[in-house]
PDB file of N, CA and C in Angstrom:
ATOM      1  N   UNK A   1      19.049 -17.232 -11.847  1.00  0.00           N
ATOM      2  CA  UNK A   1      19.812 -16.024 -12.019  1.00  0.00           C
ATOM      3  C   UNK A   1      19.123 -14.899 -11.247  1.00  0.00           C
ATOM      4  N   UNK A   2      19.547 -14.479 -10.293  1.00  0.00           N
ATOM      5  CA  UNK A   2      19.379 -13.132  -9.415  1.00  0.00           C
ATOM      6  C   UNK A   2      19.909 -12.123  -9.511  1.00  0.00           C
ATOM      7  N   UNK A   3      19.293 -10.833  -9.278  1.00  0.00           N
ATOM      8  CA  UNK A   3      20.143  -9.427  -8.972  1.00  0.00           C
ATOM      9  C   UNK A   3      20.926  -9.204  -8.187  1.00  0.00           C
ATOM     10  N   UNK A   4      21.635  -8.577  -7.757  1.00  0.00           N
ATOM     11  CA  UNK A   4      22.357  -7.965  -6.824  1.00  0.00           C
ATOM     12  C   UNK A   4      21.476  -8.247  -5.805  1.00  0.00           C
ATOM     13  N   UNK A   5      19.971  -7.720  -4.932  1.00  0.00           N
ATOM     14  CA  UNK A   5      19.501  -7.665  -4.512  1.00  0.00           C
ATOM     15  C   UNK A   5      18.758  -8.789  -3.902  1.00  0.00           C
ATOM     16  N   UNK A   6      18.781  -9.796  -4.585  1.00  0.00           N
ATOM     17  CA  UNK A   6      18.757 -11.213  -4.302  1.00  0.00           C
ATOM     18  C   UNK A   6      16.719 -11.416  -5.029  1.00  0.00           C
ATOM     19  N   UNK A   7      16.454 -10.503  -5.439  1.00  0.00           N
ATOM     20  CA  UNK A   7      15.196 -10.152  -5.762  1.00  0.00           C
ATOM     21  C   UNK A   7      14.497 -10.894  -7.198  1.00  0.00           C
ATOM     22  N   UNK A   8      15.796 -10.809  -7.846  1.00  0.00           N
ATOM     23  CA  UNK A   8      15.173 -11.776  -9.263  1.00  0.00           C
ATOM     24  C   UNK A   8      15.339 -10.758 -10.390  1.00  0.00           C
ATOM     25  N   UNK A   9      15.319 -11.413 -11.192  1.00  0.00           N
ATOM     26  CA  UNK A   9      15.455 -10.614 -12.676  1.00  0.00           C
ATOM     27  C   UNK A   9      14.108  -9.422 -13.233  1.00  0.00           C
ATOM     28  N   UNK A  10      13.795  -8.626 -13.953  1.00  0.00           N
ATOM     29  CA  UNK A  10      12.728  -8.291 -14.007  1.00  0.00           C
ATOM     30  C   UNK A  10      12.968  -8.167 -15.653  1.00  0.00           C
ATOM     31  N   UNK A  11      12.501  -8.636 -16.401  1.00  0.00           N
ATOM     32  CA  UNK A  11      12.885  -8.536 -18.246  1.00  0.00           C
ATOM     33  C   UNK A  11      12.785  -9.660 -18.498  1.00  0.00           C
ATOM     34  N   UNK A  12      14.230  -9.924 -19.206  1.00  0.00           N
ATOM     35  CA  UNK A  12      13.900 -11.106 -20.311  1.00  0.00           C
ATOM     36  C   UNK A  12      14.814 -12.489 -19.090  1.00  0.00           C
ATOM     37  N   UNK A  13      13.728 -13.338 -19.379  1.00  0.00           N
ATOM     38  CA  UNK A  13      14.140 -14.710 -18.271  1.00  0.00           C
ATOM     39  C   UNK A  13      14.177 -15.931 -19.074  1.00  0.00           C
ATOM     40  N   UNK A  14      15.265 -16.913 -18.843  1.00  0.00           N
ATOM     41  CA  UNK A  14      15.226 -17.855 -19.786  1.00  0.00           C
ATOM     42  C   UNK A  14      14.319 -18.708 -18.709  1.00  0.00           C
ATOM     43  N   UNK A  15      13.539 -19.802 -19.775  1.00  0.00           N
ATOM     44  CA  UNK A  15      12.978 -20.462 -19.412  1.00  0.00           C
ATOM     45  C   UNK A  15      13.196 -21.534 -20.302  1.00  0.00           C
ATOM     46  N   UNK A  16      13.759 -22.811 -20.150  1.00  0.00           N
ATOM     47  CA  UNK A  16      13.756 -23.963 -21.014  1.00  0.00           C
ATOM     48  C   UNK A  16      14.719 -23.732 -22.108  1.00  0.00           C
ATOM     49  N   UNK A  17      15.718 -22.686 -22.242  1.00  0.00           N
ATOM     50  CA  UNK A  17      16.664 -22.414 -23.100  1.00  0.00           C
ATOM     51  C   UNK A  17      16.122 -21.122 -24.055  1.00  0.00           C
ATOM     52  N   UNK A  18      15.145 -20.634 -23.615  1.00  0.00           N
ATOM     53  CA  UNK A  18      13.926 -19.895 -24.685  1.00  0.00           C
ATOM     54  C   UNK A  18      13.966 -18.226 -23.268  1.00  0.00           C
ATOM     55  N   UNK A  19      14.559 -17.029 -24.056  1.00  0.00           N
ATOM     56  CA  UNK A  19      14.432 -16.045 -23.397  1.00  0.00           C
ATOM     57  C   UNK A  19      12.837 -15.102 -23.699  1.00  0.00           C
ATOM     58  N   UNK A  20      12.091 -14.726 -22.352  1.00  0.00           N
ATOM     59  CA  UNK A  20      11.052 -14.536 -22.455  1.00  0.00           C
ATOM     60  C   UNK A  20      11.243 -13.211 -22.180  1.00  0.00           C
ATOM     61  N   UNK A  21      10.310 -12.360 -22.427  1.00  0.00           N
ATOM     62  CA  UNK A  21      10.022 -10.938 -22.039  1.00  0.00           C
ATOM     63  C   UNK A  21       8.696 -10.390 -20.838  1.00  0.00           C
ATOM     64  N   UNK A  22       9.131 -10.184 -19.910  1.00  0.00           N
ATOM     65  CA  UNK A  22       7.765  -9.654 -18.607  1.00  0.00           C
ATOM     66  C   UNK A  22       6.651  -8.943 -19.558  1.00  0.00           C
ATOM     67  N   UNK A  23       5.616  -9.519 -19.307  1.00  0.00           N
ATOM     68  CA  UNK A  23       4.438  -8.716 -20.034  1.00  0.00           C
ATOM     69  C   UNK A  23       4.240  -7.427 -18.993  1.00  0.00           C
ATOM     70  N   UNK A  24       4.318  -5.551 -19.685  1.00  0.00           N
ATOM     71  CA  UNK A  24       4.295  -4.682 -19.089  1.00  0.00           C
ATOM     72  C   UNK A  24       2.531  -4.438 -19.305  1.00  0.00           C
ATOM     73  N   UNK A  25       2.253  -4.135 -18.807  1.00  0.00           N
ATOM     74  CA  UNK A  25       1.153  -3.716 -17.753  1.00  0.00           C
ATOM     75  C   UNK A  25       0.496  -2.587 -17.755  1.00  0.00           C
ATOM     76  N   UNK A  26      -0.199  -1.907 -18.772  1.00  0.00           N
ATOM     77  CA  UNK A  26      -0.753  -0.634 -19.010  1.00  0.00           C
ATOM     78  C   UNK A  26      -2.064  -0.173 -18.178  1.00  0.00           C
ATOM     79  N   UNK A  27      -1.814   0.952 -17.719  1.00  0.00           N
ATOM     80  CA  UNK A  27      -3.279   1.037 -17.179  1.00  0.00           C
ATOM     81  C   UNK A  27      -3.520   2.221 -17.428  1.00  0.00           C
ATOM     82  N   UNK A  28      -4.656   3.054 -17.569  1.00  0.00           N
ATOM     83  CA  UNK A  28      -5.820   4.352 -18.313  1.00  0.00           C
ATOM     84  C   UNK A  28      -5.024   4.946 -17.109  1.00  0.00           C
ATOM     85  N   UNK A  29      -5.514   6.379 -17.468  1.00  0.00           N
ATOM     86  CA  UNK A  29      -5.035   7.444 -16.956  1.00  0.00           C
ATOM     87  C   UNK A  29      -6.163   7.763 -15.507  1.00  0.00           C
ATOM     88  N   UNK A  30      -7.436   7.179 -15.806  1.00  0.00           N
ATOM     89  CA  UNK A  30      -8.274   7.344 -14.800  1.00  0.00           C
ATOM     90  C   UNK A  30      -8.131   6.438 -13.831  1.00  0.00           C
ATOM     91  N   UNK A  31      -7.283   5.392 -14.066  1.00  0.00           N
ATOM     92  CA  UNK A  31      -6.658   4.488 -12.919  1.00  0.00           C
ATOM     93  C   UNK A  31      -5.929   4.772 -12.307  1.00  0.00           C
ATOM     94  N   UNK A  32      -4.802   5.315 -12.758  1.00  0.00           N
ATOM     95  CA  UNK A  32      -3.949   5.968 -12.542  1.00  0.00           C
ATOM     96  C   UNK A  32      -4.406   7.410 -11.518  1.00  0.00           C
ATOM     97  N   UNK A  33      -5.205   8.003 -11.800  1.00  0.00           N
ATOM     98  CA  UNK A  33      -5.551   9.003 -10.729  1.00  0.00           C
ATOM     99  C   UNK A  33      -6.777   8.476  -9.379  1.00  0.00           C
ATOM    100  N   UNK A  34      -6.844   7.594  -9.928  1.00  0.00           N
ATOM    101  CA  UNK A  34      -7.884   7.081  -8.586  1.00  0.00           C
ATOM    102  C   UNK A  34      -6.428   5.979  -7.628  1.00  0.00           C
ATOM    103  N   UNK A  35      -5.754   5.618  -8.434  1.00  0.00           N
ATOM    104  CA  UNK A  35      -4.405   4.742  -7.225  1.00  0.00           C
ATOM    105  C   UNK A  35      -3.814   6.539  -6.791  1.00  0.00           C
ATOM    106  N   UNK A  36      -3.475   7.429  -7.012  1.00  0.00           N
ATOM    107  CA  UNK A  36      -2.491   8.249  -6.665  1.00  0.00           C
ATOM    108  C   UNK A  36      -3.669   8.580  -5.604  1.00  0.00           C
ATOM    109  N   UNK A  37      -4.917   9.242  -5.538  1.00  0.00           N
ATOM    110  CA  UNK A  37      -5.467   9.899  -4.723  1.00  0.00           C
ATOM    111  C   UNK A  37      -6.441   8.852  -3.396  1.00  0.00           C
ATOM    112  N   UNK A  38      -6.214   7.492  -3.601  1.00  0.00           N
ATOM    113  CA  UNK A  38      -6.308   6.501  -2.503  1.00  0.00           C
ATOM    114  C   UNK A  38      -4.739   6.788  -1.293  1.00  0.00           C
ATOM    115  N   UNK A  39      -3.657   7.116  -1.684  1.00  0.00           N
ATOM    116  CA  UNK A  39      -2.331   7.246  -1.325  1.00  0.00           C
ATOM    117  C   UNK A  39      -2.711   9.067  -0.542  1.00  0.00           C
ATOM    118  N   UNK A  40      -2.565  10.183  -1.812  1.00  0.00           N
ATOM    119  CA  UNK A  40      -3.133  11.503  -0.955  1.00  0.00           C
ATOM    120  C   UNK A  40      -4.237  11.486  -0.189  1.00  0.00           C
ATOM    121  N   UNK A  41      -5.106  11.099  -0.961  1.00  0.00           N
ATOM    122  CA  UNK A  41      -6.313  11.728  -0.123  1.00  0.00           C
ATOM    123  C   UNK A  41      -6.897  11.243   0.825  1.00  0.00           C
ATOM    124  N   UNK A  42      -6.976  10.081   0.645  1.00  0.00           N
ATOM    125  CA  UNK A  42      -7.505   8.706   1.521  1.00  0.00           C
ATOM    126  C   UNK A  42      -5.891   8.351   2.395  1.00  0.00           C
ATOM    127  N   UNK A  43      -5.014   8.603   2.290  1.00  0.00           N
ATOM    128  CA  UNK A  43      -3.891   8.309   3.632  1.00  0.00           C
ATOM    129  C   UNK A  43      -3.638   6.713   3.367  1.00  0.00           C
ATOM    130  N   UNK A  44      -3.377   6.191   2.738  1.00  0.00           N
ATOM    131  CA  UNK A  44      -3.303   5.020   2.161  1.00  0.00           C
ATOM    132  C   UNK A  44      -1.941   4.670   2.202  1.00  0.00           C
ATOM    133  N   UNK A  45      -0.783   3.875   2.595  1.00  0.00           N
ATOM    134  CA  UNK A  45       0.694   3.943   2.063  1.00  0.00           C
ATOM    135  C   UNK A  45       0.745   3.378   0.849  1.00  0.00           C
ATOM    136  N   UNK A  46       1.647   3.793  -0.488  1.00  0.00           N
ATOM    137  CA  UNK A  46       2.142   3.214  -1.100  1.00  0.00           C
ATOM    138  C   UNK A  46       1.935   1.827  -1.600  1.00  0.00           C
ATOM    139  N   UNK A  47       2.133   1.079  -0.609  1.00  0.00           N
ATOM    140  CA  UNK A  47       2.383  -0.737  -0.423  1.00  0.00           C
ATOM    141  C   UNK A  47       1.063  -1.040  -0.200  1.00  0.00           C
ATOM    142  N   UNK A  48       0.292  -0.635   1.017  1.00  0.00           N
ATOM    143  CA  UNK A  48      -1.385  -0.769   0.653  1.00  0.00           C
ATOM    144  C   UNK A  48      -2.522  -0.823  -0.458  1.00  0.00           C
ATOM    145  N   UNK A  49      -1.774   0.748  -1.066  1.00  0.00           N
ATOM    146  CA  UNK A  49      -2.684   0.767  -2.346  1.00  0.00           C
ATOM    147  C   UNK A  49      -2.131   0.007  -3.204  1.00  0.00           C
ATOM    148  N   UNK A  50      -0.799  -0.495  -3.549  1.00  0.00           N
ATOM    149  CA  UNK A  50      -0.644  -1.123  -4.737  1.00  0.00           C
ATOM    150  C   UNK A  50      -1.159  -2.444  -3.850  1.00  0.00           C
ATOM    151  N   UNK A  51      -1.508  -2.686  -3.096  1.00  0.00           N
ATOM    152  CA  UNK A  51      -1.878  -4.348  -2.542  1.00  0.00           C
ATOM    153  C   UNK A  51      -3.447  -4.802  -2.571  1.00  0.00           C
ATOM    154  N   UNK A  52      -3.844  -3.782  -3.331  1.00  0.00           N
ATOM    155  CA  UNK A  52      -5.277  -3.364  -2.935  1.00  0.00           C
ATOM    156  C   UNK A  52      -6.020  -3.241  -4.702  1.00  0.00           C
ATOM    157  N   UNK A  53      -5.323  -2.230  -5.604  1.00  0.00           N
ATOM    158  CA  UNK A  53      -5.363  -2.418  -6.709  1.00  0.00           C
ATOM    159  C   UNK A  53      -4.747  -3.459  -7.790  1.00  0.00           C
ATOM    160  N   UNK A  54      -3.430  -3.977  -7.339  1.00  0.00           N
ATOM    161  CA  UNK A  54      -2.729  -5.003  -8.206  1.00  0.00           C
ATOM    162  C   UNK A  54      -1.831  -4.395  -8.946  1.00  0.00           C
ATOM    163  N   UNK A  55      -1.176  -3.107  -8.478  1.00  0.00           N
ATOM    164  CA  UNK A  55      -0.329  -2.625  -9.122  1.00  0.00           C
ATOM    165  C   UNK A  55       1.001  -2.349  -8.078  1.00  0.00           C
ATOM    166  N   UNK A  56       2.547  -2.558  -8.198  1.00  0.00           N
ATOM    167  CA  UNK A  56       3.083  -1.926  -7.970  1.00  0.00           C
ATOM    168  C   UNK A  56       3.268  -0.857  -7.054  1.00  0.00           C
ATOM    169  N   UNK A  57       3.690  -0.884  -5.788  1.00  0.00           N
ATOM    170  CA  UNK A  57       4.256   0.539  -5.025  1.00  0.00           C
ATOM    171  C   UNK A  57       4.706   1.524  -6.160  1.00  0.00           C
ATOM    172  N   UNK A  58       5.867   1.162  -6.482  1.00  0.00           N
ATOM    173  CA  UNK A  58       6.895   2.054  -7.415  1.00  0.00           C
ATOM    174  C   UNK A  58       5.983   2.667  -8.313  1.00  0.00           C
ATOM    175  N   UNK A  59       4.855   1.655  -8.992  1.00  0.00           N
ATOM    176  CA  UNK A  59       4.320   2.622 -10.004  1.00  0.00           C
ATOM    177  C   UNK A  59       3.095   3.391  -9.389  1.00  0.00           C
ATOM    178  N   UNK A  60       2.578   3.631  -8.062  1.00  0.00           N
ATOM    179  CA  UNK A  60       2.020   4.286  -7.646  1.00  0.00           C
ATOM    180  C   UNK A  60       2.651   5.705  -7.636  1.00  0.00           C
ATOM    181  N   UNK A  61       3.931   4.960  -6.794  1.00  0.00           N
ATOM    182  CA  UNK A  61       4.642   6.277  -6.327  1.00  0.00           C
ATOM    183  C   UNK A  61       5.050   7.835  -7.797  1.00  0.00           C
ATOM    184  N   UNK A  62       5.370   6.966  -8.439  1.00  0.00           N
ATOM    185  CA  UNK A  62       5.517   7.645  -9.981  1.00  0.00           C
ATOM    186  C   UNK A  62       4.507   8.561 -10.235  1.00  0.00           C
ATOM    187  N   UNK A  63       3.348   7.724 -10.221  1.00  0.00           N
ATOM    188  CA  UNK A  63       1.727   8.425 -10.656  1.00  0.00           C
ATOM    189  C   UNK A  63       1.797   9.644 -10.353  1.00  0.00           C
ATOM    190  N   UNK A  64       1.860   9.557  -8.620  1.00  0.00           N
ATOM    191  CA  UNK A  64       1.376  10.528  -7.931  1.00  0.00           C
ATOM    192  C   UNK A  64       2.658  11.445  -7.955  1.00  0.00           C
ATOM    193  N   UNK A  65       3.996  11.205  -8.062  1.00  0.00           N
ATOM    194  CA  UNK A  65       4.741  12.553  -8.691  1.00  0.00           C
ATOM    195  C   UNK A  65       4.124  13.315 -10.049  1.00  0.00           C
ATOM    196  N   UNK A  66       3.795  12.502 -10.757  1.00  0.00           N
ATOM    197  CA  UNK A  66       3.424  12.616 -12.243  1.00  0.00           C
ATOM    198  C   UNK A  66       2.199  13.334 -12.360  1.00  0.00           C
ATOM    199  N   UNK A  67       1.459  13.193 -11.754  1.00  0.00           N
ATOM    200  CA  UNK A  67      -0.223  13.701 -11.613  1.00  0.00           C
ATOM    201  C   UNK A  67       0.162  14.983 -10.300  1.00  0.00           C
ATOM    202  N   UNK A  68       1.459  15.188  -9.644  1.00  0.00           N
ATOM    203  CA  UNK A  68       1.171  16.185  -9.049  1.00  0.00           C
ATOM    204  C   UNK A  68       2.432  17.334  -9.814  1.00  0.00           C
ATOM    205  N   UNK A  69       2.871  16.861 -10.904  1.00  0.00           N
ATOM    206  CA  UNK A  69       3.753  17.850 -11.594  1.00  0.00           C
ATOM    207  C   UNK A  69       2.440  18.603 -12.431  1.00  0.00           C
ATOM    208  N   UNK A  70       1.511  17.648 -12.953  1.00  0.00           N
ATOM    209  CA  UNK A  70       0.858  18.320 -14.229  1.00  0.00           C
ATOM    210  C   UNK A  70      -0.808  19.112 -13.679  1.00  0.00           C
ATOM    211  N   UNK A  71      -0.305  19.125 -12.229  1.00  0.00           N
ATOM    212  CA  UNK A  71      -1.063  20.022 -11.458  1.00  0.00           C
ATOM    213  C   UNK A  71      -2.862  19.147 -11.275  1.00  0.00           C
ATOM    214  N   UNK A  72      -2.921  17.562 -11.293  1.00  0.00           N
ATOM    215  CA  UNK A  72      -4.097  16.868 -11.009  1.00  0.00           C
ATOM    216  C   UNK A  72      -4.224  16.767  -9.325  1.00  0.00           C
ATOM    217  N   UNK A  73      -3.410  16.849  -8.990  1.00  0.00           N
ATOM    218  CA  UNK A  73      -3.384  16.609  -7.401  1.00  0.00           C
ATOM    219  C   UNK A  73      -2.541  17.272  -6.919  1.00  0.00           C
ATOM    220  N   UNK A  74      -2.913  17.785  -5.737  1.00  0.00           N
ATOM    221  CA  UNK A  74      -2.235  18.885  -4.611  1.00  0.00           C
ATOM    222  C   UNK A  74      -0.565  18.297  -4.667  1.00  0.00           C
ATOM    223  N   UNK A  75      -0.022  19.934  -3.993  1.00  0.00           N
ATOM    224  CA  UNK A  75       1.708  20.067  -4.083  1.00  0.00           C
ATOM    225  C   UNK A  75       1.811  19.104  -2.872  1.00  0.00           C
ATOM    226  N   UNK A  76       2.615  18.451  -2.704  1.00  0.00           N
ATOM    227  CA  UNK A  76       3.724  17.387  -1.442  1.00  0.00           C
ATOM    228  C   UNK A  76       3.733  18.606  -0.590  1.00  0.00           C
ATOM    229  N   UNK A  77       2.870  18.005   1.123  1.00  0.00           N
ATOM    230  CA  UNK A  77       2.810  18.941   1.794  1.00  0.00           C
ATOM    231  C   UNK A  77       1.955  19.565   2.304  1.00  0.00           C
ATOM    232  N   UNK A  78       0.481  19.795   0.994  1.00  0.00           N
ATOM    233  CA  UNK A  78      -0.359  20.644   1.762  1.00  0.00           C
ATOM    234  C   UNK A  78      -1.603  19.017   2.211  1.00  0.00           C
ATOM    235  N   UNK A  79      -1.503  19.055   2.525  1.00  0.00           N
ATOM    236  CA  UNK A  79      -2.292  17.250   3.156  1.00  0.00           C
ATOM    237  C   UNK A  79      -3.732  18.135   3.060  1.00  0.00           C
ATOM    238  N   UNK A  80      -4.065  16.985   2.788  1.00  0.00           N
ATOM    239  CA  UNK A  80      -6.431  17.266   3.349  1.00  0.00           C
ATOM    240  C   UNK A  80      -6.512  16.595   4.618  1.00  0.00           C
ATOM    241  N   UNK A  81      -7.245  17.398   4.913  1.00  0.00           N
ATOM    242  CA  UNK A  81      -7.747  17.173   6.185  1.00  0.00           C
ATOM    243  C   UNK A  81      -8.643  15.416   6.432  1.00  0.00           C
ATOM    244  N   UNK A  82      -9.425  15.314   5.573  1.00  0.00           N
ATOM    245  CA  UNK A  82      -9.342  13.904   5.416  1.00  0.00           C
ATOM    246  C   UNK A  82      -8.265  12.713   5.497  1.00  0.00           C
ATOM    247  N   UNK A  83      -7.157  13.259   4.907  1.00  0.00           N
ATOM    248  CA  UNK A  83      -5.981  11.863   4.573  1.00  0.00           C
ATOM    249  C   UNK A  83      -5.512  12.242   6.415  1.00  0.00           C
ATOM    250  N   UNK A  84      -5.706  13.249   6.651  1.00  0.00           N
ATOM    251  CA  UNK A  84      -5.239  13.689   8.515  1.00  0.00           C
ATOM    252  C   UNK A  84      -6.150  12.523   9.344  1.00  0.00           C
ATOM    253  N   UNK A  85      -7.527  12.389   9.190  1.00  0.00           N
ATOM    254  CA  UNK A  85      -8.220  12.153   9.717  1.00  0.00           C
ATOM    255  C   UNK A  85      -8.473  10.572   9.861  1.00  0.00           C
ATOM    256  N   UNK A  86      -8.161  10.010   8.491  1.00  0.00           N
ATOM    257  CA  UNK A  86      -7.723   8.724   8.340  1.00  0.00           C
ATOM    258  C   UNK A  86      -6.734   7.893   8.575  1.00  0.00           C
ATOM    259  N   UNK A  87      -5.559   8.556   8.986  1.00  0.00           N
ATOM    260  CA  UNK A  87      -4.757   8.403   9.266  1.00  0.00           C
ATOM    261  C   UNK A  87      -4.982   7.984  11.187  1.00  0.00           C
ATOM    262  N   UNK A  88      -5.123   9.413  11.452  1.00  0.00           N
ATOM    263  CA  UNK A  88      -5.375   9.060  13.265  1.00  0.00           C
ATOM    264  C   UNK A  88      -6.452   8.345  13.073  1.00  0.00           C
ATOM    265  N   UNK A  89      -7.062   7.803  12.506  1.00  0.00           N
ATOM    266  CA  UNK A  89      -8.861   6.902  12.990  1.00  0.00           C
ATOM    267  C   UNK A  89      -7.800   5.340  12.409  1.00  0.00           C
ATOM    268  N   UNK A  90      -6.866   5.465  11.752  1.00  0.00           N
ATOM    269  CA  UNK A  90      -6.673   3.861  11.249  1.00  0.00           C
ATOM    270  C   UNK A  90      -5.705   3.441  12.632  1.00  0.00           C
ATOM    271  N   UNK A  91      -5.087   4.737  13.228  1.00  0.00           N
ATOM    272  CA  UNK A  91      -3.890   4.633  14.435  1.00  0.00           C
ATOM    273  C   UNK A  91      -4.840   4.096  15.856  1.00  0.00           C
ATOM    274  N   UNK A  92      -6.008   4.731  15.755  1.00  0.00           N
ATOM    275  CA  UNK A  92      -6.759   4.489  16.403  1.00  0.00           C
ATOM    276  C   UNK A  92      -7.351   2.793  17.066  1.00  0.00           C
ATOM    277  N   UNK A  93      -8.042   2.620  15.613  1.00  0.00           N
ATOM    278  CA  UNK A  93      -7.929   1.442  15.372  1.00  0.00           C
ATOM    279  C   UNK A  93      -7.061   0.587  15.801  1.00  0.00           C
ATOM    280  N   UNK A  94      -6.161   0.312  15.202  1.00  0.00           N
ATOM    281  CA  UNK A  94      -4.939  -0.480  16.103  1.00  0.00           C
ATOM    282  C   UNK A  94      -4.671  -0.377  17.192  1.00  0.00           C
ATOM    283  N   UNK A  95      -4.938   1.086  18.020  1.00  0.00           N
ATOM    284  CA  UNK A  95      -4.907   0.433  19.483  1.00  0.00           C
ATOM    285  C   UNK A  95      -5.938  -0.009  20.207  1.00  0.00           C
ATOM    286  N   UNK A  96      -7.076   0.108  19.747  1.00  0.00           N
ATOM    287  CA  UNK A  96      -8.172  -0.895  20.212  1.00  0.00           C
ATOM    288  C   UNK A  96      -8.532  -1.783  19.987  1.00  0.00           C
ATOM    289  N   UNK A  97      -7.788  -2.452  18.838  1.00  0.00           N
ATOM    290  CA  UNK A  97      -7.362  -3.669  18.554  1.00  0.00           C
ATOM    291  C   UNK A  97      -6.662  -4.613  19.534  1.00  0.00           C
ATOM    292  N   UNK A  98      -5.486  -3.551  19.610  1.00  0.00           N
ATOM    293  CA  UNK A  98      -4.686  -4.241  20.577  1.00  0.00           C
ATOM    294  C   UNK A  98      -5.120  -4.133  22.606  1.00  0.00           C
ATOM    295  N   UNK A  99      -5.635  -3.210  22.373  1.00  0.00           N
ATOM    296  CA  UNK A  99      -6.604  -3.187  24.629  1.00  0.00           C
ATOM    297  C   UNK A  99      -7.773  -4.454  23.996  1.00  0.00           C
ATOM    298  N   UNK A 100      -7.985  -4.702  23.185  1.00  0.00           N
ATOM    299  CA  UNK A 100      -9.598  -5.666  22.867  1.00  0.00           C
ATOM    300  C   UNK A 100      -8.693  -7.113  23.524  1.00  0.00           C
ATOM    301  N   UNK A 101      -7.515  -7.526  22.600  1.00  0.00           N
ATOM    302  CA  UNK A 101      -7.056  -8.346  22.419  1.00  0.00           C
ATOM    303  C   UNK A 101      -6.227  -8.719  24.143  1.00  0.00           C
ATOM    304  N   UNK A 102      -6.087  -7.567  24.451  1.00  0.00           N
ATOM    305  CA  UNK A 102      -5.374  -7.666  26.239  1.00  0.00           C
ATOM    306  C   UNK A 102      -6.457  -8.218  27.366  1.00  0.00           C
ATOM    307  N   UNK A 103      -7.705  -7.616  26.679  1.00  0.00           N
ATOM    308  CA  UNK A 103      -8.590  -7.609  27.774  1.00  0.00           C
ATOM    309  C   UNK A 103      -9.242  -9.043  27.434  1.00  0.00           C
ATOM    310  N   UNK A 104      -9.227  -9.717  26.410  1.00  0.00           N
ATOM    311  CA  UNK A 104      -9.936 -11.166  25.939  1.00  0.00           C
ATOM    312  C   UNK A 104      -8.889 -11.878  26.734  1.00  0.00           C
ATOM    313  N   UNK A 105      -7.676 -11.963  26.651  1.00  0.00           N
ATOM    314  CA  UNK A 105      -6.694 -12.948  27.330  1.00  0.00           C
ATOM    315  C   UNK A 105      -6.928 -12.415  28.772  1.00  0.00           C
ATOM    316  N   UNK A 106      -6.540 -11.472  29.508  1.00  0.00           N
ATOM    317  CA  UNK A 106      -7.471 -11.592  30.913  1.00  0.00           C
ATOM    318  C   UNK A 106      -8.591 -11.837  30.612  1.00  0.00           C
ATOM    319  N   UNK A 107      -9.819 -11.825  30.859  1.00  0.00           N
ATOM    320  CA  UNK A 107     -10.857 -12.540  30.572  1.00  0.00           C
ATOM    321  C   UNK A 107     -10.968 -14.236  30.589  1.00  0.00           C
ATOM    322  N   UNK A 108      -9.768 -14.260  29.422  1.00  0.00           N
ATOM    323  CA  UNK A 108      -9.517 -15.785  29.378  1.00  0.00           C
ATOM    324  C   UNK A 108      -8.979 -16.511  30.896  1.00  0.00           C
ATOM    325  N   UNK A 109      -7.848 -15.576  31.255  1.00  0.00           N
ATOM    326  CA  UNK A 109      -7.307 -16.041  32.313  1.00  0.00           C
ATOM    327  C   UNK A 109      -8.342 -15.797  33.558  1.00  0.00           C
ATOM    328  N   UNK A 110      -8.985 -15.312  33.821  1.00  0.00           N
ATOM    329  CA  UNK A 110      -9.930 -14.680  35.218  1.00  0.00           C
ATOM    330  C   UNK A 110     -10.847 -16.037  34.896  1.00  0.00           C
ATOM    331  N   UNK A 111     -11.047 -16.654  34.025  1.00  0.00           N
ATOM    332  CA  UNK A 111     -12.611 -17.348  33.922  1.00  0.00           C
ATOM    333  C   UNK A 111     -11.584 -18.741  34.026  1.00  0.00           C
ATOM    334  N   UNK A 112     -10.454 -19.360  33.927  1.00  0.00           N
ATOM    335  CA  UNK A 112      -9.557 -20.195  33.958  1.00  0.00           C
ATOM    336  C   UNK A 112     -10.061 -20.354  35.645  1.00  0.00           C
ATOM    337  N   UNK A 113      -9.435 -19.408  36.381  1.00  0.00           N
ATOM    338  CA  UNK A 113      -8.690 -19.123  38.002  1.00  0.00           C
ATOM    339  C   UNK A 113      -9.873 -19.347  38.115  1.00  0.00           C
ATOM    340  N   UNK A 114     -11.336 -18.890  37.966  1.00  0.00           N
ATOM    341  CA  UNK A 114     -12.295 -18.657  39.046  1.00  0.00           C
ATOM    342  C   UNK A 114     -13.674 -20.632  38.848  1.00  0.00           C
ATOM    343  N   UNK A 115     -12.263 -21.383  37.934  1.00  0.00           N
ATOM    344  CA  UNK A 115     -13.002 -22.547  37.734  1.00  0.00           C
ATOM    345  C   UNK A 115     -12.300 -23.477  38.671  1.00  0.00           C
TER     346      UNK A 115
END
C-alpha cells in the first residue's frame, strides 16, 4: 500500500494482518539546536545534516523555523559570515576535485601514448 507519491505509508502499516504504529523519534532540545545551527551556521543543506545526524530533512527544517521564531538563532537572511565562507570553500572544493580528476586522466592518457 503506497501514497499518492509512490513513497509509502508513514503510520500505522499492516504487517501479517497485525496494524503497527512508526515508532516517533524524540530528540532534547540541545539536539535540536546543534542540527538547526550545522544548517545556519556551518552552511550545511537540510538533506546533509539530516544525513549526518540520523534525523529527517523536514524535521530539521522545522527546528530551525522553530528555534528562529523563539529568537535561539538569527532572522532568515542575515547569514554569518562563516556559513558564507563554507559555503564558497565547499564550491571550491568541488572544483578541484573535478581539474584533479581531468588532469589524472590526461596523465593517464600522456603516459599510455609515450609507451
Amino acid at each position: 500500500m503506497t501514497d499518492t507519491w509512490g513513497v509509502g505509508i508513514i503510520g500505522p502499516t499492516e504487517i501479517l494482518g497485525v496494524f503497527v504504529m512508526a515508532k516517533k523519534r524524540r530528540y532534547s532540545n540541545e539536539f535540536k539546536l546543534q542540527a538547526a545551527k550545522l544548517v545556519v551556521e556551518s552552511g550545511y543543506t537540510y538533506k546533509e545534516a539530516a544525513e549526518r545526524l540520523g534525523a529527517t530533512d523536514w524535521s530539521i527544517r522545522q527546528w530551525v523555523v522553530a528555534l528562529r521564531k523563539n529568537g535561539q538563532l538569527p532572522p532568515k537572511g542575515s547569514a554569518q559570515p562563516e556559513a558564507d565562507e563554507f559555503r564558497q570553500l565547499k564550491k571550491e572544493v568541488r572544483q578541484l576535485r573535478l581539474e584533479n580528476e581531468i588532469l589524472k586522466k590526461a596523465a593517464a592518457y600522456f603516459a599510455k601514448e609515450s609507451m
